[in-house]
C-alpha atoms as a PDB file:
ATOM      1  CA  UNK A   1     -60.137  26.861 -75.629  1.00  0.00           C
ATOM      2  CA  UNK A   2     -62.847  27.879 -77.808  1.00  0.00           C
ATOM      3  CA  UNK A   3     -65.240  31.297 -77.360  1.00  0.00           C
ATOM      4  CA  UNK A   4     -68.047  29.588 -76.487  1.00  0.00           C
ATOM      5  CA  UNK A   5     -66.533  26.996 -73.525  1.00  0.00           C
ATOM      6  CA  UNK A   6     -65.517  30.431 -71.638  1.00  0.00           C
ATOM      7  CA  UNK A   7     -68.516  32.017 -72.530  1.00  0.00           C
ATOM      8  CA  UNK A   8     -70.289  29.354 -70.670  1.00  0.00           C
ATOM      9  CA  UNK A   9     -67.691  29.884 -67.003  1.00  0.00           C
ATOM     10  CA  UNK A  10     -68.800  33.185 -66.661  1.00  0.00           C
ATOM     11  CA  UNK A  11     -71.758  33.308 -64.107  1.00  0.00           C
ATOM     12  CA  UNK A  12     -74.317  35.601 -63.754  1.00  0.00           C
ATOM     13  CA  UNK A  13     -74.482  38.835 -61.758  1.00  0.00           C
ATOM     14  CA  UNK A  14     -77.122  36.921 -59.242  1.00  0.00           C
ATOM     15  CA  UNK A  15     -74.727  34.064 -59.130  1.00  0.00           C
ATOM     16  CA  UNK A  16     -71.903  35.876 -58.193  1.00  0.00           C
ATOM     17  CA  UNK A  17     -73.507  38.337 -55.676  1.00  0.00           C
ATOM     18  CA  UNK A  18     -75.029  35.281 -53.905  1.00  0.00           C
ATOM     19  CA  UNK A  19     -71.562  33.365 -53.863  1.00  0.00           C
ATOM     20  CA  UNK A  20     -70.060  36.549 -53.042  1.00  0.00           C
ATOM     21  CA  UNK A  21     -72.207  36.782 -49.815  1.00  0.00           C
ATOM     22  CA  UNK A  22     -72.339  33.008 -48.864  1.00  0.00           C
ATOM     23  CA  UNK A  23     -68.395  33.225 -48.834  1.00  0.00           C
ATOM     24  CA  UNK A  24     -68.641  36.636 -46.783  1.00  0.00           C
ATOM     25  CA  UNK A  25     -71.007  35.249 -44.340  1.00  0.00           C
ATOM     26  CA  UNK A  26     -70.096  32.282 -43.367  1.00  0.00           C
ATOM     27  CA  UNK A  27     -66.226  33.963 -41.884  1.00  0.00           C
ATOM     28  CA  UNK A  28     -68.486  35.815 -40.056  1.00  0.00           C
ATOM     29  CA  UNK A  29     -70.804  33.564 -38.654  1.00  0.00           C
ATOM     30  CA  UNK A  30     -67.680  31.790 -37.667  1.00  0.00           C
ATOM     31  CA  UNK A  31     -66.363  34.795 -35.775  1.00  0.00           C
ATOM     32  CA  UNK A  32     -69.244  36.038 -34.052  1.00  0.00           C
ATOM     33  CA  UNK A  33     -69.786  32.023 -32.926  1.00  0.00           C
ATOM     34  CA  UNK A  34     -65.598  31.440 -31.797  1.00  0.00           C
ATOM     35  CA  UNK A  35     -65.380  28.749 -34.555  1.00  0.00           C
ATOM     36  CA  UNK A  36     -63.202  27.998 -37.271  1.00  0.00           C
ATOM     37  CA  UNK A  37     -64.297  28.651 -41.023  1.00  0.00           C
ATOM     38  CA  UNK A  38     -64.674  24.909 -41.522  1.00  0.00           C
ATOM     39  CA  UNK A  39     -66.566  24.405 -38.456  1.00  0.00           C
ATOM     40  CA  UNK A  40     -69.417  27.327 -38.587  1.00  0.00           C
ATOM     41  CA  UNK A  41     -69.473  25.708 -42.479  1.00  0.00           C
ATOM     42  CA  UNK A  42     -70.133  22.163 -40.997  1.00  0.00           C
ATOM     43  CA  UNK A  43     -72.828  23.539 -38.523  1.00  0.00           C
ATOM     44  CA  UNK A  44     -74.387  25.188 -41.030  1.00  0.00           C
ATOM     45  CA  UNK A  45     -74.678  22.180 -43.255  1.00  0.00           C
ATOM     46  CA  UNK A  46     -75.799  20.227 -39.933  1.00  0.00           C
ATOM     47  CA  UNK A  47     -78.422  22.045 -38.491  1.00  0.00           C
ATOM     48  CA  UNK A  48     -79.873  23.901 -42.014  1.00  0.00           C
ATOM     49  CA  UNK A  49     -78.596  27.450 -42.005  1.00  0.00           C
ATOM     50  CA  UNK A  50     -76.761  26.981 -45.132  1.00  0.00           C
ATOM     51  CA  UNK A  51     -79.580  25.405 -46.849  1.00  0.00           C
ATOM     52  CA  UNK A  52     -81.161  29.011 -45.750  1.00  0.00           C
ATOM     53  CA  UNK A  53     -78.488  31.024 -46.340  1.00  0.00           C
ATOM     54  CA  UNK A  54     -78.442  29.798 -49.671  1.00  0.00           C
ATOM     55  CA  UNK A  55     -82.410  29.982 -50.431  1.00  0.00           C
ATOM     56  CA  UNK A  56     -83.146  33.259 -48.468  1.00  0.00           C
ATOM     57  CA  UNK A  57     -79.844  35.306 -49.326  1.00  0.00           C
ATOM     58  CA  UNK A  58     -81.282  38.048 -51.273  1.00  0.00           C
ATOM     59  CA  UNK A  59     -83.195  39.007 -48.076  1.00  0.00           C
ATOM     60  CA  UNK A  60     -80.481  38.302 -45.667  1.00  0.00           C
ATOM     61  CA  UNK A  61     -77.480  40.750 -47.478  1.00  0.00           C
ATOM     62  CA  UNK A  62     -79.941  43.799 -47.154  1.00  0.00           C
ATOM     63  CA  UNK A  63     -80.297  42.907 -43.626  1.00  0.00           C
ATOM     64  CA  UNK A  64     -77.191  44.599 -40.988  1.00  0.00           C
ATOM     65  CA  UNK A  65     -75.154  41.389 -40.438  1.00  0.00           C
ATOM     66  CA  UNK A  66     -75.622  41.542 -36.815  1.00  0.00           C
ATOM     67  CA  UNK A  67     -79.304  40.266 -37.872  1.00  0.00           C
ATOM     68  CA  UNK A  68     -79.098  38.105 -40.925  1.00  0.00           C
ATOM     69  CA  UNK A  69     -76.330  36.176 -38.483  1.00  0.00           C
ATOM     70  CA  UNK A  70     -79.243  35.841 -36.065  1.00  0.00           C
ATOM     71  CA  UNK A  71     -81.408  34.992 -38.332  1.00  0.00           C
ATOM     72  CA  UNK A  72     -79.442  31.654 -39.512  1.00  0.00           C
ATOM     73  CA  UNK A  73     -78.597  30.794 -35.707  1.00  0.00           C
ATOM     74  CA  UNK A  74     -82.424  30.917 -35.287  1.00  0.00           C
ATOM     75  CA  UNK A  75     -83.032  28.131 -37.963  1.00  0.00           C
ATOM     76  CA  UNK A  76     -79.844  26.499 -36.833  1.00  0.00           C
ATOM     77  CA  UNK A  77     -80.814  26.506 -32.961  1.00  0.00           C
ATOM     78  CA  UNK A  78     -84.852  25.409 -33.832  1.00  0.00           C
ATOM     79  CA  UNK A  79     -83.161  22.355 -35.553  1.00  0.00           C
ATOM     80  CA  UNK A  80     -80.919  21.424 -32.541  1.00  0.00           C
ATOM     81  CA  UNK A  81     -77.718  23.616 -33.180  1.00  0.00           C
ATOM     82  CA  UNK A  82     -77.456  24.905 -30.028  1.00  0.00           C
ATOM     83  CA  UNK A  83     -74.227  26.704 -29.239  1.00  0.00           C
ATOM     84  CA  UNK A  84     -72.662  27.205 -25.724  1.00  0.00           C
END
């Protein structure tokens, strides 16, 4: 493997924080919602909280997670994700 091919794998520091908090919040959206991991990551996909987890992160990781998980059932319930 040449320098410059792992030069290239390395992401950037606003890469990896926002990968590092999409793979934090989504166990606990899955927690605080009694669903599996692979579940809360299909009803995200579904009903567009990961599409806003993924745009609106910065905001939502200075945010308590108590909120920012509100926040994404919000979008997820106004596009039919209700939850019982």
């Amino acid at each position: 493997m040449n320098v410059a091919s792992e030069k290239e794998r390395k992401l950037d520091k606003e890469t990896s924080d926002k990968v590092s908090f999409v793979s934090f919040i989504i166990p606990e959206f899955a927690a605080a919602f009694r669903m599996n991991i692979p579940e809360a990551y299909h009803y995200l996909v579904r009903y567009g909280g990961f599409e806003f987890l993924t745009k609106h992160w910065w905001a939502l990781h200075t945010d308590n997670k108590y909120w920012a998980l509100l926040d994404i059932y919000d979008i997820c319930r106004k596009n039919g994700g209700y939850l019982k």
